[in-house]
PDB file of N, CA and C in Angstrom:
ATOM      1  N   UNK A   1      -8.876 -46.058  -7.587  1.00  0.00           N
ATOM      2  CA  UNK A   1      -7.655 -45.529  -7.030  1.00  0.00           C
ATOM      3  C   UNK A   1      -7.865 -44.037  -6.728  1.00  0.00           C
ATOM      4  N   UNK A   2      -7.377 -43.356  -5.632  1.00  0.00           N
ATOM      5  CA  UNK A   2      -7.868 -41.842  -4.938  1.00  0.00           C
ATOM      6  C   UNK A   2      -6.589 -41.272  -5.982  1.00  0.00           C
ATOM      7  N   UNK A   3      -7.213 -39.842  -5.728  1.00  0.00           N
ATOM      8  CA  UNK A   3      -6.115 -39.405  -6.550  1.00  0.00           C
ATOM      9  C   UNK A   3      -5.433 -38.719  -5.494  1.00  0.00           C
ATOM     10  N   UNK A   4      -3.894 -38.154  -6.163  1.00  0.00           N
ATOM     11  CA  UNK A   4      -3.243 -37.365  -5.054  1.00  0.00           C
ATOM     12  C   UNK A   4      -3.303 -35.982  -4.912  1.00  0.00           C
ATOM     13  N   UNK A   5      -3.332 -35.795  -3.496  1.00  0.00           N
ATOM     14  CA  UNK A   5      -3.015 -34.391  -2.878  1.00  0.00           C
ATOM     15  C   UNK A   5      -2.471 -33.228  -4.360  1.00  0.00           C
ATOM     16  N   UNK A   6      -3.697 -32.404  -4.125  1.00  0.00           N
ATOM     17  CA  UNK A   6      -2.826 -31.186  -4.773  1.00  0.00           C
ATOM     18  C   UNK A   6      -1.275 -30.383  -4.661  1.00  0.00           C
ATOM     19  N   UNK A   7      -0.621 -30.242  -5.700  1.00  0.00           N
ATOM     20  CA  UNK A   7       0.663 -29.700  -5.081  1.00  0.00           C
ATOM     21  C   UNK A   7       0.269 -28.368  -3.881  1.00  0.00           C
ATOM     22  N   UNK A   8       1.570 -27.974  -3.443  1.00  0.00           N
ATOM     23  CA  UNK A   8       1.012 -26.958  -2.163  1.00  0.00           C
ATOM     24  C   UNK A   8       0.956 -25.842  -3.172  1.00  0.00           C
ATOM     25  N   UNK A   9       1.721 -25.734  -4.044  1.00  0.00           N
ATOM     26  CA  UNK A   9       1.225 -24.188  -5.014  1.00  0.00           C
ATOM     27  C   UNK A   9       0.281 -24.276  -5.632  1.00  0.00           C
ATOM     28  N   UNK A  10      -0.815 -25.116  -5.994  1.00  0.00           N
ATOM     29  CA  UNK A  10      -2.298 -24.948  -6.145  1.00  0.00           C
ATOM     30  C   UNK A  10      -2.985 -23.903  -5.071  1.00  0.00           C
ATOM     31  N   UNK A  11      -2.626 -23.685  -3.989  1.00  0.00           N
ATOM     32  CA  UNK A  11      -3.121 -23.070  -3.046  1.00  0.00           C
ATOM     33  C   UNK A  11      -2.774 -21.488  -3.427  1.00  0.00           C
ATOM     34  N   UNK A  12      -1.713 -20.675  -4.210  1.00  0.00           N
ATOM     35  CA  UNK A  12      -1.529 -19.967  -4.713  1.00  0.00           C
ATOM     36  C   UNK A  12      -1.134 -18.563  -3.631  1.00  0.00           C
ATOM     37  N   UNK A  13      -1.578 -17.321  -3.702  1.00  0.00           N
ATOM     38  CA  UNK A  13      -1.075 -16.211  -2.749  1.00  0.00           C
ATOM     39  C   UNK A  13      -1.637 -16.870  -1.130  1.00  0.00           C
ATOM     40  N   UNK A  14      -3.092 -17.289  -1.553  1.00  0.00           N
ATOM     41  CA  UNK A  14      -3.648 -17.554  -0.228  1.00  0.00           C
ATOM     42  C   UNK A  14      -3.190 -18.667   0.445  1.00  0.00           C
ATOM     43  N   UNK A  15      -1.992 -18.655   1.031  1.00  0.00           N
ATOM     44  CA  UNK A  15      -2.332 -20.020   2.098  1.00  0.00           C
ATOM     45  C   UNK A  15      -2.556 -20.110   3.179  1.00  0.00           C
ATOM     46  N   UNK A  16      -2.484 -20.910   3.669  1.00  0.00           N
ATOM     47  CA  UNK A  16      -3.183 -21.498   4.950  1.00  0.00           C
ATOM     48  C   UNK A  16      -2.544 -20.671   6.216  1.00  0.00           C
ATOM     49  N   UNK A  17      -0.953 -20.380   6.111  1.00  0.00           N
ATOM     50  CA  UNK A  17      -0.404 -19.588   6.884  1.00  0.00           C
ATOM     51  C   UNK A  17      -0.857 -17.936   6.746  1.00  0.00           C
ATOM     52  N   UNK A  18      -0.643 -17.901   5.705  1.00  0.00           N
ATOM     53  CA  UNK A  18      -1.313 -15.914   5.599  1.00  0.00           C
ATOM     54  C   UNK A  18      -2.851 -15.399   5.965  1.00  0.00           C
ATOM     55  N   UNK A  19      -3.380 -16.876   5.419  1.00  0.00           N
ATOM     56  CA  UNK A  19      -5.041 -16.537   6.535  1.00  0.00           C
ATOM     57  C   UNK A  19      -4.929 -16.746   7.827  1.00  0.00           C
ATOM     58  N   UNK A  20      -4.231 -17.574   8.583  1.00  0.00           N
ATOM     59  CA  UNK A  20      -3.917 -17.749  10.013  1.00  0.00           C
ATOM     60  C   UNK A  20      -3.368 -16.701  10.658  1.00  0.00           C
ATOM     61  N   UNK A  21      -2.362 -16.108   9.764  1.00  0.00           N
ATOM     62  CA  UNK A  21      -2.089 -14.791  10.254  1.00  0.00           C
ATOM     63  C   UNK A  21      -2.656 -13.173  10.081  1.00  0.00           C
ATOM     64  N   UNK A  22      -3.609 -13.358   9.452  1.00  0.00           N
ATOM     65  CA  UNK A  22      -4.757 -12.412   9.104  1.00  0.00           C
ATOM     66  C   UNK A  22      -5.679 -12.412  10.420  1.00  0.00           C
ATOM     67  N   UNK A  23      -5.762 -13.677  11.076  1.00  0.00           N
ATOM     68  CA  UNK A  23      -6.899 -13.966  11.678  1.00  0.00           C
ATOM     69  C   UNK A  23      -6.258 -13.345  12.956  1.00  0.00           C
ATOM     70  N   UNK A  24      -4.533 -14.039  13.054  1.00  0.00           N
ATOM     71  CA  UNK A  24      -4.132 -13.079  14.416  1.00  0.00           C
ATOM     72  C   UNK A  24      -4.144 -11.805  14.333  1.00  0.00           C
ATOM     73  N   UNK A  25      -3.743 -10.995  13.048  1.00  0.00           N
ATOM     74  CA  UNK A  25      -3.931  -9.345  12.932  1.00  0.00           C
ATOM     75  C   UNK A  25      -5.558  -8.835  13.451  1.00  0.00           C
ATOM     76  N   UNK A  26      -6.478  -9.712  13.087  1.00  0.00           N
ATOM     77  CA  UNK A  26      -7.695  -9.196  13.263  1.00  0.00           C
ATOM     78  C   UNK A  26      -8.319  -9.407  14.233  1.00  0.00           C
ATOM     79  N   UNK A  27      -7.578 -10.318  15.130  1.00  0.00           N
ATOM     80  CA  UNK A  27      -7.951 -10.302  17.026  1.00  0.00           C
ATOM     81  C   UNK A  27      -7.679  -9.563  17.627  1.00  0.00           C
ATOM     82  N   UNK A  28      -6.142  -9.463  17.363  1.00  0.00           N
ATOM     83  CA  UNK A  28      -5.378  -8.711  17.612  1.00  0.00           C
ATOM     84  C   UNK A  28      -6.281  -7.232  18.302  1.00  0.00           C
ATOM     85  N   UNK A  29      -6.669  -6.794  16.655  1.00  0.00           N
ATOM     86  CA  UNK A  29      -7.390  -5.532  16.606  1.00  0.00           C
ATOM     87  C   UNK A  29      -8.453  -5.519  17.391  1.00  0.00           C
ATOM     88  N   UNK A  30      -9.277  -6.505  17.469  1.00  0.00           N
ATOM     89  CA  UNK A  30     -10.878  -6.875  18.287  1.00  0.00           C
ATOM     90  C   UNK A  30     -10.522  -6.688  19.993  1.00  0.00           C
ATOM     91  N   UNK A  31      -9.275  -7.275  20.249  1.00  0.00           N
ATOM     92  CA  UNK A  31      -8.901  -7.631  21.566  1.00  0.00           C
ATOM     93  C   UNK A  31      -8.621  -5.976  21.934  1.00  0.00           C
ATOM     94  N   UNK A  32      -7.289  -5.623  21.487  1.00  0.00           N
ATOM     95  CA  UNK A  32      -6.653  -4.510  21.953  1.00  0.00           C
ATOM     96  C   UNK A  32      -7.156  -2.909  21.359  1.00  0.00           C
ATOM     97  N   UNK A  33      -7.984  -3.008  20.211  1.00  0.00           N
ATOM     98  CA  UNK A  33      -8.415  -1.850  19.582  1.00  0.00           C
ATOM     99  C   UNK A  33      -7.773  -1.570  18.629  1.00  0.00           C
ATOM    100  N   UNK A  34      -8.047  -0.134  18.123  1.00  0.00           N
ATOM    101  CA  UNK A  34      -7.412   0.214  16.638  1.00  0.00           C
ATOM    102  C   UNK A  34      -5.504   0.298  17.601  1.00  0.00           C
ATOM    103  N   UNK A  35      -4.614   0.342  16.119  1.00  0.00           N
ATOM    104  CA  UNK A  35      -2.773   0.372  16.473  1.00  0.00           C
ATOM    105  C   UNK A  35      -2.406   1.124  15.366  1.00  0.00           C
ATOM    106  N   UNK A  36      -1.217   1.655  16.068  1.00  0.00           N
ATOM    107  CA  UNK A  36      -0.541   1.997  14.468  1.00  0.00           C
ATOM    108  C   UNK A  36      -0.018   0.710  14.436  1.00  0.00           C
ATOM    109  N   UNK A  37       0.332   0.656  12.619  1.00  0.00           N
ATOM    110  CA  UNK A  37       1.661  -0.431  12.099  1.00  0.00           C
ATOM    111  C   UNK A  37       2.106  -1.383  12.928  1.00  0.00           C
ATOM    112  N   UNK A  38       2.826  -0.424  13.620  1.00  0.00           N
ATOM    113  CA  UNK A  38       4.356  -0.691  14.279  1.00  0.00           C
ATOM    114  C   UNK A  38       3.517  -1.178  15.777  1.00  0.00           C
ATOM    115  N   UNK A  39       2.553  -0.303  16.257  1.00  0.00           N
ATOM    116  CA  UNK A  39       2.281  -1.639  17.410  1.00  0.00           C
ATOM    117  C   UNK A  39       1.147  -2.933  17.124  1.00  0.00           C
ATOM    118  N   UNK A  40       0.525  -2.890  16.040  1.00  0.00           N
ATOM    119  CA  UNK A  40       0.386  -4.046  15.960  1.00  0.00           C
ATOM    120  C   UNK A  40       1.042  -5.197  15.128  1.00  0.00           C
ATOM    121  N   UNK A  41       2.010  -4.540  14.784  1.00  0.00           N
ATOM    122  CA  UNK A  41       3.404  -5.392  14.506  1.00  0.00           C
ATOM    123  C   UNK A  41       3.578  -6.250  15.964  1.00  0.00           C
ATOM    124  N   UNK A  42       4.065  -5.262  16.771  1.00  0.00           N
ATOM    125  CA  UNK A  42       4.146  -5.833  18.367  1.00  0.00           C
ATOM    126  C   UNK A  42       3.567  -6.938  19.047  1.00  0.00           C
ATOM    127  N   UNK A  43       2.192  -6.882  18.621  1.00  0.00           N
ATOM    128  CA  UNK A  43       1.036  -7.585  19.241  1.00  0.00           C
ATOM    129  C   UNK A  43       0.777  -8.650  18.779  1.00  0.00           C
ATOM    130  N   UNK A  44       1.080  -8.884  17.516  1.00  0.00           N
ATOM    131  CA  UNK A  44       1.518 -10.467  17.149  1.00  0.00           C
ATOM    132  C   UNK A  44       2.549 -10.653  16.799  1.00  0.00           C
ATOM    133  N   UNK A  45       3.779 -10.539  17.584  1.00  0.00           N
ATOM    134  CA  UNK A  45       5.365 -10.822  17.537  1.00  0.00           C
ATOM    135  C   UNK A  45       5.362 -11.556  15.920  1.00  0.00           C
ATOM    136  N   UNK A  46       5.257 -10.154  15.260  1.00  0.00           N
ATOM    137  CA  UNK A  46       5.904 -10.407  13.352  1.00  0.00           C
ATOM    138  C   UNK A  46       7.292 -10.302  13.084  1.00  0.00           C
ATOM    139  N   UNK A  47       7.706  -9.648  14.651  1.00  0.00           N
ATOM    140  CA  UNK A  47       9.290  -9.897  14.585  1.00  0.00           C
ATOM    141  C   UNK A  47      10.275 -10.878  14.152  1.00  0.00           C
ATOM    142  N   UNK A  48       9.274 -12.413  14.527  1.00  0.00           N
ATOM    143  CA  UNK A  48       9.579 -13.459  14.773  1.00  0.00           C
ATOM    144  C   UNK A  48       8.621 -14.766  13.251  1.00  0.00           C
ATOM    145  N   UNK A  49       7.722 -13.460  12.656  1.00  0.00           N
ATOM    146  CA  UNK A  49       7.555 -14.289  11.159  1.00  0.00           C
ATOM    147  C   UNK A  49       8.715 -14.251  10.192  1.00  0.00           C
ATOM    148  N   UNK A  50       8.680 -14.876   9.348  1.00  0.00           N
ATOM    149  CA  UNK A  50       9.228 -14.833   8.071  1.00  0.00           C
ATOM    150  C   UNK A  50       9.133 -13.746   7.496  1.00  0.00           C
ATOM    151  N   UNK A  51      10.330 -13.275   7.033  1.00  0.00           N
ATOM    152  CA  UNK A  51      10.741 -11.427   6.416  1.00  0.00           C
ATOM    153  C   UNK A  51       9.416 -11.544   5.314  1.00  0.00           C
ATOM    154  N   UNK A  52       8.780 -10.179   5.405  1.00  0.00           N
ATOM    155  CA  UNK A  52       7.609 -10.109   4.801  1.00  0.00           C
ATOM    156  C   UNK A  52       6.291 -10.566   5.332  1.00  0.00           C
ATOM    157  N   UNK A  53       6.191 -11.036   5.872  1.00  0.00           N
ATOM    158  CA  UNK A  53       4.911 -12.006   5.969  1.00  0.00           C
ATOM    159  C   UNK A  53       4.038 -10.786   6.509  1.00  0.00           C
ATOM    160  N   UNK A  54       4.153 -10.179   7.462  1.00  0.00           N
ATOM    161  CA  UNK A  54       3.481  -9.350   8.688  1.00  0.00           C
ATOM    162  C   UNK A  54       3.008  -8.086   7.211  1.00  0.00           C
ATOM    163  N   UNK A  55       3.934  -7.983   5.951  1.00  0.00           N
ATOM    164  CA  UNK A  55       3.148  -6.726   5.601  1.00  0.00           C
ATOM    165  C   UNK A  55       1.930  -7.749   4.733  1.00  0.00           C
ATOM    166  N   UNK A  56       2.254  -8.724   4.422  1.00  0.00           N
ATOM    167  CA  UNK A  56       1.336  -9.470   3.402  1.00  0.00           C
ATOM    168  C   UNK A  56       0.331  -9.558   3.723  1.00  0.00           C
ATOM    169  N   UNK A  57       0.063 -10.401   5.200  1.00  0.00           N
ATOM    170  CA  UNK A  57      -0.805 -10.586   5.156  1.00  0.00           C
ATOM    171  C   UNK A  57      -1.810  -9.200   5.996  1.00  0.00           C
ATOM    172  N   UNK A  58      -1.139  -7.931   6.023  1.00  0.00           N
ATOM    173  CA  UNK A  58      -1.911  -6.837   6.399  1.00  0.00           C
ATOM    174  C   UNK A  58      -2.348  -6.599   5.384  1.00  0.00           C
ATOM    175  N   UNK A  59      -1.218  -6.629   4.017  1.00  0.00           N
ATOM    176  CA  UNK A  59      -2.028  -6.180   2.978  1.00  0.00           C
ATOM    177  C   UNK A  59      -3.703  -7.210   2.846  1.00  0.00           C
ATOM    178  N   UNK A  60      -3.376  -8.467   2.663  1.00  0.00           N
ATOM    179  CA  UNK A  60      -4.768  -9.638   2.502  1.00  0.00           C
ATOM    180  C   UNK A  60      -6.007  -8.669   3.523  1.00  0.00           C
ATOM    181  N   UNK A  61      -5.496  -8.325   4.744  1.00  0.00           N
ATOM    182  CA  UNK A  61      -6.957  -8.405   5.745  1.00  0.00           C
ATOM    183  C   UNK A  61      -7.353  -7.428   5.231  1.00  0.00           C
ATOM    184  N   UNK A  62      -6.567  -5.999   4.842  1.00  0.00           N
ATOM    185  CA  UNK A  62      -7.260  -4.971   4.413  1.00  0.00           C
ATOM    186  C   UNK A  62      -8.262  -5.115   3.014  1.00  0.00           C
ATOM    187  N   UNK A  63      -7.570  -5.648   1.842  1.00  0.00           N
ATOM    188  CA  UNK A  63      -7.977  -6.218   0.842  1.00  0.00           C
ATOM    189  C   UNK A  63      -9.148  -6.739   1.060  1.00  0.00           C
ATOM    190  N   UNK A  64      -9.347  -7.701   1.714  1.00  0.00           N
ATOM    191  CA  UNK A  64     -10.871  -8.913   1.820  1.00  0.00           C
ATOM    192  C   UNK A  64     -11.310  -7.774   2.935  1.00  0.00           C
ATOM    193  N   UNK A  65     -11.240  -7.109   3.717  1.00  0.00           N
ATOM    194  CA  UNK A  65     -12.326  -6.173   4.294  1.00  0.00           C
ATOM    195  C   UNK A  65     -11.912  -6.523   5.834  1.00  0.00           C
ATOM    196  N   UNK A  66     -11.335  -7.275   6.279  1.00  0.00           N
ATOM    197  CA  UNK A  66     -10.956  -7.076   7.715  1.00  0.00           C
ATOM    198  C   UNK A  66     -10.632  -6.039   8.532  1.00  0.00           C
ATOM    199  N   UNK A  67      -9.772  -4.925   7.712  1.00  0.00           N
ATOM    200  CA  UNK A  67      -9.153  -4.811   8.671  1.00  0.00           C
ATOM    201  C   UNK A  67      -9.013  -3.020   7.944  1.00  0.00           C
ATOM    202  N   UNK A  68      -9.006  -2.066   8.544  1.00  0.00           N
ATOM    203  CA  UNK A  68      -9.333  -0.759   7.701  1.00  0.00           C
ATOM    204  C   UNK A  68      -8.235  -0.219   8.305  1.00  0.00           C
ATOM    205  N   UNK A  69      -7.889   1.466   7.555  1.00  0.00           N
ATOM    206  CA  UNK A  69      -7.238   2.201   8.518  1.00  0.00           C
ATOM    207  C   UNK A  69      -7.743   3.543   8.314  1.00  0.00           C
ATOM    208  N   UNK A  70      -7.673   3.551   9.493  1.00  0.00           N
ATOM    209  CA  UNK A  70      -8.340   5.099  10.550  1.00  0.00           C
ATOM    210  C   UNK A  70      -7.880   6.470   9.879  1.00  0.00           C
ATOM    211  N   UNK A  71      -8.735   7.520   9.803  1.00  0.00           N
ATOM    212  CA  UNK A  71      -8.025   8.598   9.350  1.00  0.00           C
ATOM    213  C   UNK A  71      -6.662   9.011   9.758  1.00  0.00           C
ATOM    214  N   UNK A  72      -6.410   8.690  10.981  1.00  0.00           N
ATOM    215  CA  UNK A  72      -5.286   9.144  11.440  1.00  0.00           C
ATOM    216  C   UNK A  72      -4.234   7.870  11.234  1.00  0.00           C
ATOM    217  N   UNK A  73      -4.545   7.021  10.134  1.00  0.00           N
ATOM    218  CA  UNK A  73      -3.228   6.236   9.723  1.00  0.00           C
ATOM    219  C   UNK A  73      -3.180   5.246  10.427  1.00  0.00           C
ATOM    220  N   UNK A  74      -4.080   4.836  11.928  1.00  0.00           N
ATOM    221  CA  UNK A  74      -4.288   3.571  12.455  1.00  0.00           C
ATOM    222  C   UNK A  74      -4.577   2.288  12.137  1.00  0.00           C
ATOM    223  N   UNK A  75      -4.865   1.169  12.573  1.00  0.00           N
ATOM    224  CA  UNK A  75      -5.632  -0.073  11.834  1.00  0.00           C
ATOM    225  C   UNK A  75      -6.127  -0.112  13.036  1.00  0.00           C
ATOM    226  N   UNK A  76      -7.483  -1.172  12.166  1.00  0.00           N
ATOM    227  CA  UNK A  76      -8.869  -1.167  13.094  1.00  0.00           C
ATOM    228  C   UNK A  76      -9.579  -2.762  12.333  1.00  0.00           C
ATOM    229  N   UNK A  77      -9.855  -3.594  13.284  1.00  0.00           N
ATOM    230  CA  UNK A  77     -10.650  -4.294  12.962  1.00  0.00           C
ATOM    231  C   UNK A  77     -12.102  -3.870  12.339  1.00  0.00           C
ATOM    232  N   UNK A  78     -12.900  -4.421  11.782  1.00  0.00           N
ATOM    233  CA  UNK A  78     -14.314  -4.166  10.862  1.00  0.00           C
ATOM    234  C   UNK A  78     -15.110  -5.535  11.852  1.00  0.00           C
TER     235      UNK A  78
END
Protein backbone atom coordinates (compact mmCIF):
# COMPACT_ATOMS: atom_id res chain seq x y z
CA UNK A 1 0.00 0.00 0.00
CA UNK A 2 1.74 3.70 -1.14
CA UNK A 3 1.79 5.89 1.47
CA UNK A 4 0.19 9.37 1.48
CA UNK A 5 1.18 12.70 0.24
CA UNK A 6 2.98 14.75 2.78
CA UNK A 7 0.87 17.39 4.52
CA UNK A 8 1.52 20.85 2.59
CA UNK A 9 3.23 22.20 5.91
CA UNK A 10 5.98 19.63 5.65
CA UNK A 11 7.14 21.93 2.98
CA UNK A 12 7.68 24.59 5.74
CA UNK A 13 8.92 28.59 4.94
CA UNK A 14 9.98 27.26 1.50
CA UNK A 15 7.22 26.64 -0.79
CA UNK A 16 6.71 26.07 -4.03
CA UNK A 17 5.05 29.56 -4.48
CA UNK A 18 7.92 31.73 -2.74
CA UNK A 19 10.58 29.92 -4.93
CA UNK A 20 8.45 30.66 -8.05
CA UNK A 21 8.40 33.98 -7.00
CA UNK A 22 12.06 34.37 -6.25
CA UNK A 23 12.64 33.07 -9.65
CA UNK A 24 10.33 36.00 -11.08
CA UNK A 25 12.33 38.63 -8.79
CA UNK A 26 15.52 37.23 -10.26
CA UNK A 27 14.55 37.55 -14.06
CA UNK A 28 13.12 40.20 -13.41
CA UNK A 29 16.61 41.58 -12.39
CA UNK A 30 18.58 39.55 -15.36
CA UNK A 31 16.00 40.97 -17.92
CA UNK A 32 15.66 44.67 -16.83
CA UNK A 33 18.90 45.24 -14.60
CA UNK A 34 19.59 46.32 -11.10
CA UNK A 35 15.80 48.42 -9.43
CA UNK A 36 15.09 50.02 -6.50
CA UNK A 37 12.36 48.13 -4.18
CA UNK A 38 9.61 49.87 -5.39
CA UNK A 39 10.36 49.31 -9.14
CA UNK A 40 10.95 45.97 -8.97
CA UNK A 41 7.95 45.66 -6.99
CA UNK A 42 6.47 47.01 -10.40
CA UNK A 43 8.04 44.52 -12.60
CA UNK A 44 6.48 41.60 -11.19
CA UNK A 45 3.00 43.13 -10.40
CA UNK A 46 3.44 42.21 -6.29
CA UNK A 47 0.66 44.55 -6.22
CA UNK A 48 -1.45 41.81 -7.13
CA UNK A 49 0.40 38.94 -4.64
CA UNK A 50 -0.79 38.11 -1.40
CA UNK A 51 -0.03 40.99 1.39
CA UNK A 52 3.54 40.13 2.18
CA UNK A 53 4.64 37.80 -0.19
CA UNK A 54 6.78 40.34 -2.53
CA UNK A 55 8.91 41.25 0.81
CA UNK A 56 9.38 37.41 1.62
CA UNK A 57 10.32 36.18 -0.93
CA UNK A 58 12.98 39.24 -1.56
CA UNK A 59 13.97 38.50 1.70
CA UNK A 60 14.57 34.28 0.46
CA UNK A 61 16.52 35.50 -2.93
CA UNK A 62 18.76 37.72 -1.01
CA UNK A 63 19.30 35.10 1.75
CA UNK A 64 20.18 31.96 -0.69
CA UNK A 65 22.42 34.47 -2.79
CA UNK A 66 20.25 35.56 -5.71
CA UNK A 67 19.75 38.55 -5.49
CA UNK A 68 22.15 41.47 -3.72
CA UNK A 69 21.79 45.12 -3.12
CA UNK A 70 23.88 47.76 -4.67
CA UNK A 71 25.62 50.35 -2.65
CA UNK A 72 23.26 52.75 -3.58
CA UNK A 73 20.30 50.63 -2.01
CA UNK A 74 19.38 48.95 -5.48
CA UNK A 75 18.72 45.14 -6.18
CA UNK A 76 20.68 43.27 -8.62
CA UNK A 77 20.58 39.87 -9.79
CA UNK A 78 24.07 37.62 -9.00
Amino acid sequence: MPMPPPKPSTEGLRDRQVMAEVGQLTRALHTEGSQSPEALSRLVGADYWETGRYERALAFAIADGHVFRTADGRLAAT
